[in-house]
C-alpha atoms as a PDB file:
ATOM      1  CA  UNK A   1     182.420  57.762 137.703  1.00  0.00           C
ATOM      2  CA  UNK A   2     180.098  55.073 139.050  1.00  0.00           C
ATOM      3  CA  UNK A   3     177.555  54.945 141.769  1.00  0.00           C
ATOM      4  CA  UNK A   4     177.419  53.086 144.898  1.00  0.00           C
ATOM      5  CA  UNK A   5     174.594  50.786 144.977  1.00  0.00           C
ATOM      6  CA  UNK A   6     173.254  52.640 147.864  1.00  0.00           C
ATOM      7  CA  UNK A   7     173.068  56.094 146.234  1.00  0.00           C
ATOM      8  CA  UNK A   8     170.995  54.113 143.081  1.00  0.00           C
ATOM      9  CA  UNK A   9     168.945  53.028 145.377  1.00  0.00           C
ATOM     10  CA  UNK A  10     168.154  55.790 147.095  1.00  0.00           C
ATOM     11  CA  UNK A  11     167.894  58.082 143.610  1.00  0.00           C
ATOM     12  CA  UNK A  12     165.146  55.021 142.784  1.00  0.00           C
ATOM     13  CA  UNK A  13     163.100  55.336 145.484  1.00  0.00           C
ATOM     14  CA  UNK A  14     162.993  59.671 145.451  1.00  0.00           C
ATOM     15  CA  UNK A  15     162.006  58.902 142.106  1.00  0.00           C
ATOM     16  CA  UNK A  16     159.671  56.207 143.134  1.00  0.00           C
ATOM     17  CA  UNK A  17     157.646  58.716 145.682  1.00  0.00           C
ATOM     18  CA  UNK A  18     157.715  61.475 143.090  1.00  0.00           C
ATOM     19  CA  UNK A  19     156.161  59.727 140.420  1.00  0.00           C
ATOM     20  CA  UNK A  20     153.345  58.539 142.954  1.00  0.00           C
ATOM     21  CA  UNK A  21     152.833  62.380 143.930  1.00  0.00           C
ATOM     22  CA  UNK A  22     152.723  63.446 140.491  1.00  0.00           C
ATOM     23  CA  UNK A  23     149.793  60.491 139.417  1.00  0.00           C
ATOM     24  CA  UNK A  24     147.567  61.316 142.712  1.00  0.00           C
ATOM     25  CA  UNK A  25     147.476  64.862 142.175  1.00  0.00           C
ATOM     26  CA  UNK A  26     146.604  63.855 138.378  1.00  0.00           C
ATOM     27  CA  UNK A  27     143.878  62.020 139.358  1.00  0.00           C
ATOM     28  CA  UNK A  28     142.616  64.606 142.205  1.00  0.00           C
ATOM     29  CA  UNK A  29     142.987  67.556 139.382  1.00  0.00           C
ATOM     30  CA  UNK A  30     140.628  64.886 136.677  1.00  0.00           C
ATOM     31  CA  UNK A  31     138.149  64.581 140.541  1.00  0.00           C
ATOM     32  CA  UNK A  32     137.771  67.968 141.465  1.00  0.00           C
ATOM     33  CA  UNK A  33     137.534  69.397 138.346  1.00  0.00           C
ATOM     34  CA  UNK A  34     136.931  67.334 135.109  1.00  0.00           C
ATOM     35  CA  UNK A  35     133.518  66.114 136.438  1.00  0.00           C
ATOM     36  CA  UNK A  36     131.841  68.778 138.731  1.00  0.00           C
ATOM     37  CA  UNK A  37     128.528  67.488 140.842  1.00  0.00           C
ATOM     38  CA  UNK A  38     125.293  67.568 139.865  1.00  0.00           C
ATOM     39  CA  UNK A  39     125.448  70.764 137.282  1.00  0.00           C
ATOM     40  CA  UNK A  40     124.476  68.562 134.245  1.00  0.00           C
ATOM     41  CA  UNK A  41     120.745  66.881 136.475  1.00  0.00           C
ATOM     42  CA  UNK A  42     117.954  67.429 134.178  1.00  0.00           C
ATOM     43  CA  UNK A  43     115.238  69.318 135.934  1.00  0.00           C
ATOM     44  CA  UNK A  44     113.053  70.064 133.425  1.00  0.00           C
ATOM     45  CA  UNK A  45     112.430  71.512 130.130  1.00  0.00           C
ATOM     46  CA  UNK A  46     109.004  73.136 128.573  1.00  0.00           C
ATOM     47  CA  UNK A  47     108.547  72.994 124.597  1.00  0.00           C
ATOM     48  CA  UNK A  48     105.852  75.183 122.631  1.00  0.00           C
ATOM     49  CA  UNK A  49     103.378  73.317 120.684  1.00  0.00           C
ATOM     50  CA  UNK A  50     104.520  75.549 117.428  1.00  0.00           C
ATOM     51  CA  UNK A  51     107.224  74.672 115.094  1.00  0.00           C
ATOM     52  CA  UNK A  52     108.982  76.269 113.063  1.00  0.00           C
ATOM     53  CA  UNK A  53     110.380  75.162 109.301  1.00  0.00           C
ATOM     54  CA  UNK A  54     113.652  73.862 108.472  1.00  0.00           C
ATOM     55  CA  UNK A  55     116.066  75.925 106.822  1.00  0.00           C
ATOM     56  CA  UNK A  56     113.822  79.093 107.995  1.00  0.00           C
ATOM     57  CA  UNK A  57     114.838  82.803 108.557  1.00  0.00           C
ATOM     58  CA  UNK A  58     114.121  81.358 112.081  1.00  0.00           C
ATOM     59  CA  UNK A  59     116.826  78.105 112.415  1.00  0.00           C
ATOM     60  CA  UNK A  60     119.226  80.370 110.811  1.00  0.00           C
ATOM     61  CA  UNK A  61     118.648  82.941 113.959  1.00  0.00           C
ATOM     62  CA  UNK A  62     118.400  79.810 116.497  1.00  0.00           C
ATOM     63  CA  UNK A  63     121.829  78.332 115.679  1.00  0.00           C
ATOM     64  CA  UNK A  64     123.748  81.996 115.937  1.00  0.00           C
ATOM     65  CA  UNK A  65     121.611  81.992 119.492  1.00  0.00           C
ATOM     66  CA  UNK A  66     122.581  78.611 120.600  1.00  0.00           C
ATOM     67  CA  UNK A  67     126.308  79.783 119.395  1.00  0.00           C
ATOM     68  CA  UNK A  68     126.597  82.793 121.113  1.00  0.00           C
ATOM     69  CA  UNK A  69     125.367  81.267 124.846  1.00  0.00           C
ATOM     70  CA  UNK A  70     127.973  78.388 123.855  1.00  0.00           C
ATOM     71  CA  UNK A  71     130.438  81.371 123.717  1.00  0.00           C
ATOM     72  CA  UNK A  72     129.589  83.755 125.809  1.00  0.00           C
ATOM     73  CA  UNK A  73     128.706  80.794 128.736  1.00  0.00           C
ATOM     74  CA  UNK A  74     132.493  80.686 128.997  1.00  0.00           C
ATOM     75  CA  UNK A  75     133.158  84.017 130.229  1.00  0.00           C
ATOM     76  CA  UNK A  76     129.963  85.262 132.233  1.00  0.00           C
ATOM     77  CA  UNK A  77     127.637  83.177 133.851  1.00  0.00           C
ATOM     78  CA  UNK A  78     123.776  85.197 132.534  1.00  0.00           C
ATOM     79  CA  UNK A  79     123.408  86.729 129.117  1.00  0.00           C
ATOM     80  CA  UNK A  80     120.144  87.611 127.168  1.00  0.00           C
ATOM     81  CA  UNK A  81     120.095  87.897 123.158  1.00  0.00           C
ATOM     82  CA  UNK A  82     117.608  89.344 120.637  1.00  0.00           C
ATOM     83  CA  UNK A  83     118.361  88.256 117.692  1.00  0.00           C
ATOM     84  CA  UNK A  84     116.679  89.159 114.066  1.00  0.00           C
ATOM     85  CA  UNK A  85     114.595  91.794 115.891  1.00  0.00           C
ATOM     86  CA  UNK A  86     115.761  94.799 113.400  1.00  0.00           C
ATOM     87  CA  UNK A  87     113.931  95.837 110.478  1.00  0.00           C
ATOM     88  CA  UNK A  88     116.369  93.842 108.229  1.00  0.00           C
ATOM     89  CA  UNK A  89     114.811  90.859 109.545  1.00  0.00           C
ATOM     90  CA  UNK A  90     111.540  89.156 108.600  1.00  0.00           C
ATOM     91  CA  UNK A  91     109.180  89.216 111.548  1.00  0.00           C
ATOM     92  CA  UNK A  92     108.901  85.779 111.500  1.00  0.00           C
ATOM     93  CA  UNK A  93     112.683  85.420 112.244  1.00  0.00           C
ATOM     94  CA  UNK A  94     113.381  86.850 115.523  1.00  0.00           C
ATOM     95  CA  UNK A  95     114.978  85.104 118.797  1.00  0.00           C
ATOM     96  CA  UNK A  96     114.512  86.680 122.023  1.00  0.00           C
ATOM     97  CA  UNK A  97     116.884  83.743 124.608  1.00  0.00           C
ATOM     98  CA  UNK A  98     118.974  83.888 127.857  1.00  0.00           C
ATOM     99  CA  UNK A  99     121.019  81.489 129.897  1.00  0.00           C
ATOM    100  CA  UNK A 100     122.196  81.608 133.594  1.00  0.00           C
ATOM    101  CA  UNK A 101     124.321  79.258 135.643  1.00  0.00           C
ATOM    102  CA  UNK A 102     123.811  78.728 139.169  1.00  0.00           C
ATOM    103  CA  UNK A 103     125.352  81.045 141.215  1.00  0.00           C
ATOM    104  CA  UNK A 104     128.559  79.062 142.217  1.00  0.00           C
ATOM    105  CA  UNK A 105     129.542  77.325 139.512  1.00  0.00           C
ATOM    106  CA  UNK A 106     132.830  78.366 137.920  1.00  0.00           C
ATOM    107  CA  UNK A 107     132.510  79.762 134.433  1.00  0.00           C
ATOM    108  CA  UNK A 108     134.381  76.611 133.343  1.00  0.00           C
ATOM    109  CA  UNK A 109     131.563  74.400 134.773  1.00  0.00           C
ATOM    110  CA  UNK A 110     128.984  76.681 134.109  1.00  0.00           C
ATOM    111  CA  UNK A 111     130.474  76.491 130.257  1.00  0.00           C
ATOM    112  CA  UNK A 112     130.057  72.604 130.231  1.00  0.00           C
ATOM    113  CA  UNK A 113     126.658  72.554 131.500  1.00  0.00           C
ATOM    114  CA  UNK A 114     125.767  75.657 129.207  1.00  0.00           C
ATOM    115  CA  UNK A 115     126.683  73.378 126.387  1.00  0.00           C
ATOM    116  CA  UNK A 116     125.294  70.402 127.412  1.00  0.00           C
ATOM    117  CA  UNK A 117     121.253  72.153 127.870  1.00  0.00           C
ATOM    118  CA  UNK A 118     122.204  73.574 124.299  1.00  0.00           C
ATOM    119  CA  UNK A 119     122.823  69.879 123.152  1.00  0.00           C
ATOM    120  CA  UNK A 120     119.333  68.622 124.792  1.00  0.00           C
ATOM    121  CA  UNK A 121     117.057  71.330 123.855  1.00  0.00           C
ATOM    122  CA  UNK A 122     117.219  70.571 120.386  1.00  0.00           C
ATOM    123  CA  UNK A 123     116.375  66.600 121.612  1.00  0.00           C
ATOM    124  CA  UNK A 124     113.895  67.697 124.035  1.00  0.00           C
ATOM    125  CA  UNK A 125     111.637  70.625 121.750  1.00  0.00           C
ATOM    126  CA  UNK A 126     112.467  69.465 117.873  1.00  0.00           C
ATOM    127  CA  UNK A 127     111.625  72.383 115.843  1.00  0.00           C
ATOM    128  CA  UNK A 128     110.188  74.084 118.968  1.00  0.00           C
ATOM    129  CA  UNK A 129     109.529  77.867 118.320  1.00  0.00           C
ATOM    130  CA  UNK A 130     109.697  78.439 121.897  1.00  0.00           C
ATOM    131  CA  UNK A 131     111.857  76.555 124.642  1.00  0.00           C
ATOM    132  CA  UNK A 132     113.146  75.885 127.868  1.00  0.00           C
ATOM    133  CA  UNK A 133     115.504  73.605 129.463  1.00  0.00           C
ATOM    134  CA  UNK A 134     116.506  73.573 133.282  1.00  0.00           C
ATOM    135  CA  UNK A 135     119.561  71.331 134.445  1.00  0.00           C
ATOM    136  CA  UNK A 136     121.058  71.350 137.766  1.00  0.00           C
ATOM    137  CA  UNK A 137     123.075  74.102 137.350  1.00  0.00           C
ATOM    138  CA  UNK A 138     122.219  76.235 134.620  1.00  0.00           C
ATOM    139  CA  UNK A 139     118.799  77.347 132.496  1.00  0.00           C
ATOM    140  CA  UNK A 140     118.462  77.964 128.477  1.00  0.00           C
ATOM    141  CA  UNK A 141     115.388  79.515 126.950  1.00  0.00           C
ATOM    142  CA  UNK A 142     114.173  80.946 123.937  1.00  0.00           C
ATOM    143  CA  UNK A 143     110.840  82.193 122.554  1.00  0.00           C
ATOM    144  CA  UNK A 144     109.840  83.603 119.742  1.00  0.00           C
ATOM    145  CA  UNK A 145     106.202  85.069 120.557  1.00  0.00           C
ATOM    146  CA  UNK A 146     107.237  88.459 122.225  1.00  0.00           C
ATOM    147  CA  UNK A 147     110.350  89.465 124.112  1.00  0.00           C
ATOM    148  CA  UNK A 148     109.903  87.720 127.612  1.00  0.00           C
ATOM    149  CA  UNK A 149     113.354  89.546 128.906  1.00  0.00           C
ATOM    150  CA  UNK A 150     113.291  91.877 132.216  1.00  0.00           C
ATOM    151  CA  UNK A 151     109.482  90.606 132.518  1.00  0.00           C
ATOM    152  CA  UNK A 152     107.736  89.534 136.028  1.00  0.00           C
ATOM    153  CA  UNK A 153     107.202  85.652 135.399  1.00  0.00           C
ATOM    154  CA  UNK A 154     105.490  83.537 138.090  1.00  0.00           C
ATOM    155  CA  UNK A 155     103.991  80.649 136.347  1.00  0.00           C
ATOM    156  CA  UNK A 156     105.052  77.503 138.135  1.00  0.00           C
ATOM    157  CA  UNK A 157     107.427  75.501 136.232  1.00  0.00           C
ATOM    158  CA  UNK A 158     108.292  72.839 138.246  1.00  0.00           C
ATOM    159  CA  UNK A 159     108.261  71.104 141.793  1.00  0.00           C
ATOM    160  CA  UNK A 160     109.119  68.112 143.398  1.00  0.00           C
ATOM    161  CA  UNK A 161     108.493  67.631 147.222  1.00  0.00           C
ATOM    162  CA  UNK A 162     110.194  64.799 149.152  1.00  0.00           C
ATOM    163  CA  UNK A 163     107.944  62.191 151.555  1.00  0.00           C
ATOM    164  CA  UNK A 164     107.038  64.574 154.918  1.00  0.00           C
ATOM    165  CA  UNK A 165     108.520  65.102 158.627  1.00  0.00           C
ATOM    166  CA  UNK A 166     105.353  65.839 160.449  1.00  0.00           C
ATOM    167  CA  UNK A 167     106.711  65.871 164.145  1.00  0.00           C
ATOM    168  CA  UNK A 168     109.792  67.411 164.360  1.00  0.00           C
ATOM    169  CA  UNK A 169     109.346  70.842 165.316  1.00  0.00           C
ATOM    170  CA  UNK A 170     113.518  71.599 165.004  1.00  0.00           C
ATOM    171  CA  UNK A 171     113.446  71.176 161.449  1.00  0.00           C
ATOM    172  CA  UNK A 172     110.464  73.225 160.592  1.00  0.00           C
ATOM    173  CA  UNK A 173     111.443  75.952 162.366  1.00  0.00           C
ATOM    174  CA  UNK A 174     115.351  75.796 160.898  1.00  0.00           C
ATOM    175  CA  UNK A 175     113.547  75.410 158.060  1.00  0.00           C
ATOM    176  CA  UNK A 176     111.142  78.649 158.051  1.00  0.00           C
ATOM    177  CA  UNK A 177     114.622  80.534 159.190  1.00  0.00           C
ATOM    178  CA  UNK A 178     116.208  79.428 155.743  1.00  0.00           C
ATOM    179  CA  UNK A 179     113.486  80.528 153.843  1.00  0.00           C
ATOM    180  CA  UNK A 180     113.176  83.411 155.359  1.00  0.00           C
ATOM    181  CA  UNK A 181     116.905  84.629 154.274  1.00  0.00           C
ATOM    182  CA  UNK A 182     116.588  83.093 151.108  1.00  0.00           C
ATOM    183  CA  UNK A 183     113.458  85.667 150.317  1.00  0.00           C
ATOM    184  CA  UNK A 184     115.764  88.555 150.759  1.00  0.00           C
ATOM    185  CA  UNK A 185     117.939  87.269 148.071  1.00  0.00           C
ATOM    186  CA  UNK A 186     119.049  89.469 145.468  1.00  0.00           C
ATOM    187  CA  UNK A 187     120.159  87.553 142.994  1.00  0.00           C
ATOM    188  CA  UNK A 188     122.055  83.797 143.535  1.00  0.00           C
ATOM    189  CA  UNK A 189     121.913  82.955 147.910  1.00  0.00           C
ATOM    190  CA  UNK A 190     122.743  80.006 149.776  1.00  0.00           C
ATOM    191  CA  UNK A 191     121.677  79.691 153.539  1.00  0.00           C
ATOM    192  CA  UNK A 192     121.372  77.047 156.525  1.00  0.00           C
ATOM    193  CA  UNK A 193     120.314  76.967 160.004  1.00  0.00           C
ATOM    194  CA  UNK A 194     121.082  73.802 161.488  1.00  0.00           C
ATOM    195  CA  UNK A 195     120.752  71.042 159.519  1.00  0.00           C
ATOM    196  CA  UNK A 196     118.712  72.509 157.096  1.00  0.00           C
ATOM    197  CA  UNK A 197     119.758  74.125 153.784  1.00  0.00           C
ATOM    198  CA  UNK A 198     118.690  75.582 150.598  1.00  0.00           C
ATOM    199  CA  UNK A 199     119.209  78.394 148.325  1.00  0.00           C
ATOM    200  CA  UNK A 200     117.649  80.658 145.634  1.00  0.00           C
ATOM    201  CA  UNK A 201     118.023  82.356 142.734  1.00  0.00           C
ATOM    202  CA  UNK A 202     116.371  85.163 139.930  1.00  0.00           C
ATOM    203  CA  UNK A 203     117.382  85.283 136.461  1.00  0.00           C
ATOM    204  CA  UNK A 204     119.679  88.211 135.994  1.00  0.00           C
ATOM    205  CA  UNK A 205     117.189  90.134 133.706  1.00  0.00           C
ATOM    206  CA  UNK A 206     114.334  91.075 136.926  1.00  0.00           C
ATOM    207  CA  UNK A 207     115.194  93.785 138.761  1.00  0.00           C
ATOM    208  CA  UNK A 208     115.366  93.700 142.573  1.00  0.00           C
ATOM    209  CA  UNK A 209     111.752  94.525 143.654  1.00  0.00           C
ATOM    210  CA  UNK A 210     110.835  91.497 140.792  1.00  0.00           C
ATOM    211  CA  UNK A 211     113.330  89.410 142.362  1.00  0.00           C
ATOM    212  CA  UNK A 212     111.623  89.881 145.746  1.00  0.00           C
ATOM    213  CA  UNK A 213     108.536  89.446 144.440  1.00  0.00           C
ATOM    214  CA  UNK A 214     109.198  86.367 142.557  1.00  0.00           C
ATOM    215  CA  UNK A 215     111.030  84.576 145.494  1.00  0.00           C
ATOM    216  CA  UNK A 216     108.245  85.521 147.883  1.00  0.00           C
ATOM    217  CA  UNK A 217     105.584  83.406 145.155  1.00  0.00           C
ATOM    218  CA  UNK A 218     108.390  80.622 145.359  1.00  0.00           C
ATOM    219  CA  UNK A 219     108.715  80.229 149.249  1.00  0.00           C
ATOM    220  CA  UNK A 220     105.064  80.563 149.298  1.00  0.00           C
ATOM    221  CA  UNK A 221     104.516  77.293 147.065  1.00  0.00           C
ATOM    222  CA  UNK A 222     107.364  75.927 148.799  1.00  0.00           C
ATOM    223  CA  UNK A 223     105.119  76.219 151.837  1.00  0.00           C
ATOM    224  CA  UNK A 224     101.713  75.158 150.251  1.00  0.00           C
ATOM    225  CA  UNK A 225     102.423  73.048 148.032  1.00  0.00           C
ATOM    226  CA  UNK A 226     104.948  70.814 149.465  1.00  0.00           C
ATOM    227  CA  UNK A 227     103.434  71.323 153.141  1.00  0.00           C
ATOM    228  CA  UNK A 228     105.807  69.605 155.729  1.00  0.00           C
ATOM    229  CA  UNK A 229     108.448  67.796 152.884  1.00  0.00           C
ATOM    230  CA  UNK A 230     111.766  67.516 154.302  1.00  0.00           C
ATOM    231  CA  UNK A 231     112.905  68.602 150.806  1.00  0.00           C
ATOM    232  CA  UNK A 232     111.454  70.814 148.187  1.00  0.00           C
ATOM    233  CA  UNK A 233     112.097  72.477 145.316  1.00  0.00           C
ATOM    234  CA  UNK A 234     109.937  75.014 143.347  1.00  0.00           C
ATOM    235  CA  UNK A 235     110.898  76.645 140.089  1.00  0.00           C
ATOM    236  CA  UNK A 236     108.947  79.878 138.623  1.00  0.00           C
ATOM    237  CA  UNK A 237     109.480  81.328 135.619  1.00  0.00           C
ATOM    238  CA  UNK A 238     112.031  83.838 136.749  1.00  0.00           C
ATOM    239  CA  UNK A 239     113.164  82.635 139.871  1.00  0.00           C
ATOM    240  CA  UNK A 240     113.413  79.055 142.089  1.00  0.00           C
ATOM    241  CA  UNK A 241     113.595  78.078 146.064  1.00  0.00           C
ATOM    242  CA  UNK A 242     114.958  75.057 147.343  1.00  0.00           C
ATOM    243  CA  UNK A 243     115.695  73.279 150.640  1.00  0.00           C
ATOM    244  CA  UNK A 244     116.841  70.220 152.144  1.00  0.00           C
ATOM    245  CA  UNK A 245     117.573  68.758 155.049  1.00  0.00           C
ATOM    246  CA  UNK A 246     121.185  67.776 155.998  1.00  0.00           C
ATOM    247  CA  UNK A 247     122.397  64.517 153.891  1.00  0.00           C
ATOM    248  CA  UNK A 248     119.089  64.577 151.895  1.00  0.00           C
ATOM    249  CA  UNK A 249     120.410  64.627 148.563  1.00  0.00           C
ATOM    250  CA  UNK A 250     122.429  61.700 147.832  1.00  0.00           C
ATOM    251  CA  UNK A 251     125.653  62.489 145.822  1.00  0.00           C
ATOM    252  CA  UNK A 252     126.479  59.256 144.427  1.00  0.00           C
ATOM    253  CA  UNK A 253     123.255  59.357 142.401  1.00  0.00           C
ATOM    254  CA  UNK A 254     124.655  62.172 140.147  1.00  0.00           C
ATOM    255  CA  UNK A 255     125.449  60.406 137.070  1.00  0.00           C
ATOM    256  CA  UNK A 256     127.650  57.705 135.165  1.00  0.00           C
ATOM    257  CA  UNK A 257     129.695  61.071 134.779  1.00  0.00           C
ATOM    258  CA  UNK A 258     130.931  61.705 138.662  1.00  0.00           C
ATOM    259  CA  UNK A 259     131.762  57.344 138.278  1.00  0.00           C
ATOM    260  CA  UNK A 260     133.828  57.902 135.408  1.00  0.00           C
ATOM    261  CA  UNK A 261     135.632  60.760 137.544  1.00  0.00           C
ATOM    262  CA  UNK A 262     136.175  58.561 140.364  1.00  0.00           C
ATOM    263  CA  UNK A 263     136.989  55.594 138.450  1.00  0.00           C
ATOM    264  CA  UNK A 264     139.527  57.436 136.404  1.00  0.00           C
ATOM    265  CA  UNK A 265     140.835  58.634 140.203  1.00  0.00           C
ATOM    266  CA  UNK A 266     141.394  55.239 141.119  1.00  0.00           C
ATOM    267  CA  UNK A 267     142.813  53.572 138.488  1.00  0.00           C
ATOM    268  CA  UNK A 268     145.618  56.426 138.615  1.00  0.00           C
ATOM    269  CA  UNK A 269     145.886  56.140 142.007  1.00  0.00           C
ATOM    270  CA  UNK A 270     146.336  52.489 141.332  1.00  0.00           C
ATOM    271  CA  UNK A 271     149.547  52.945 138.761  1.00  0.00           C
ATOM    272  CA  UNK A 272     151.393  55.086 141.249  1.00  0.00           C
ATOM    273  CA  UNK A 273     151.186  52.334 143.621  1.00  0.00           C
ATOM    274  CA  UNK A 274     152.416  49.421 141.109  1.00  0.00           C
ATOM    275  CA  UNK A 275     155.028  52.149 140.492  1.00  0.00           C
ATOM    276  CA  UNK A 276     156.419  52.196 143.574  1.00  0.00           C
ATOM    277  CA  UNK A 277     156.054  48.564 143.814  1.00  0.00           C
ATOM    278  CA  UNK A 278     158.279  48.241 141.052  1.00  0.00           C
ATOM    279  CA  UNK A 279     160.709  50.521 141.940  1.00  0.00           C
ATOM    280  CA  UNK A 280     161.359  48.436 145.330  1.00  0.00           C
ATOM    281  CA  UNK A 281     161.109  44.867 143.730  1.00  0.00           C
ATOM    282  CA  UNK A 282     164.025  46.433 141.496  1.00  0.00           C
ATOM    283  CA  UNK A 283     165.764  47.777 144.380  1.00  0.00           C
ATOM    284  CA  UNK A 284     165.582  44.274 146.543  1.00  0.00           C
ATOM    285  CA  UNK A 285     166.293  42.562 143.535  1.00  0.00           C
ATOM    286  CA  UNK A 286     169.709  44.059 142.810  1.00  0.00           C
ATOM    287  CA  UNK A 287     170.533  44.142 146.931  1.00  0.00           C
ATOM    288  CA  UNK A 288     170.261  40.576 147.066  1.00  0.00           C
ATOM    289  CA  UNK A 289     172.375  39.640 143.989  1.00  0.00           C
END
């Protein structure tokens, strides 16, 4: 039995529209998820002056670390190793390493940027007997001088403090309110008053008084150290604190990763237009023969 030309054409252009729905929700599943913000920002990273040999009791130990944080990075966000430490092991072998994720990721982003700082370090420390490497959204370290896990560690990593706000009275005292909760953190916290913002976070090995203890040193160099900034971030060796005003941090200077994401979005988007387009030519085409 045949169709009517107006049932084809109608069947063409359901078919049209649900094609198009089908390629933007493609491209908004590659946007929100294949390229998350920020997580893979290289903060910094701190490489000990020893090295070790290749093809040592130690590499052997450093590759099954780096492999289990690979692994394990996809299930839990923190996990600490010791590796080699028995007395089957040659002193000279042993691994004591963590890694944590920022709070919020999901363990699928927190994964990818787990295995990204796993794929620097290496770069970064060559042959390093002791390392660390900070992204955006997750940490990696190892030593191998003394086990450094569930230890009080204050030493000042890193800072950066943005160009000052020296009038505006608001914003310092939104400001001292976000710090304030962000002290009391136990664990991962994120907090705003106004337009201010930040948020804070211990490794998962310190226990709660440490924690405290460590973000108090943090929001006290945020204070001193970066003065009246209207940005600031301060990382410790077990712990950071970081704030911002409102709009501060500029997304679109991520990374050629977040482009390819929203590149990929629009050329998608892009093809489920021409679709449609064609779809319609077709239809006009056969309604005016």
């Amino acid at each position: 039995m045949l169709r009517s030309p107006q049932v084809n054409s109608s069947y063409r252009i359901v078919l049209a529209w649900r094609l198009s729905y089908l390629l933007i929700f493609f491209s908004c599943v590659l946007s929100a998820h294949g390229y998350p913000s920020r997580a893979h920002i290289f903060i910094y990273a701190v490489c000990s002056q020893e090295k070790y040999q290749p093809n040592s009791p130690f590499e052997g130990n450093l590759n099954s670390f780096m492999s289990s944080v690979v692994s394990s990075s996809s299930e839990v966000t923190y996990n600490s190793f010791a590796i080699g430490n028995g007395s089957s092991t040659p002193p000279e072998g042993t691994i004591y390493g963590l890694y944590q994720c920022r709070g919020d990721l999901h363990p699928f982003d927190c994964s990818k940027c787990v295995g990204r700082s796993v794929n620097q370090i290496g770069l970064v420390c060559p042959n390093a007997l002791g390392a660390s490497l900070q992204l955006e959204g997750c940490l990696v370290r190892y030593e191998h001088s003394g086990d450094f896990l569930g230890k009080l560690d204050t030493s000042l990593r890193y800072k950066k403090c943005s160009k000052a706000v020296t009038s505006d009275v608001e914003f310092f005292r939104r400001r001292d309110d976000v710090l304030a909760d962000l002290q009391t953190a136990n664990g991962f916290r994120v907090s705003s008053s106004g337009l201010v913002q930040g948020f804070a976070q211990c490794l998962g090995d310190i226990s709660v008084s440490d924690c405290s203890s460590c973000l108090a040193d943090a929001v006290g160099k945020l204070k001193s150290l970066c003065g009246s900034a209207a940005a600031a971030d301060v990382f410790l060796g077990q712990c950071y604190a970081r704030y911002w005003a409102s709009g501060y941090y500029d997304e679109s200077d991520s990374s050629n990763n977040d482009q390819v994401g929203k590149s990929v979005a629009i050329i998608v988007g892009v093809f489920a237009g021409l679709a449609v387009l064609v779809v319609l030519l077709s239809i006009c085409k056969k309604a005016a023969g």
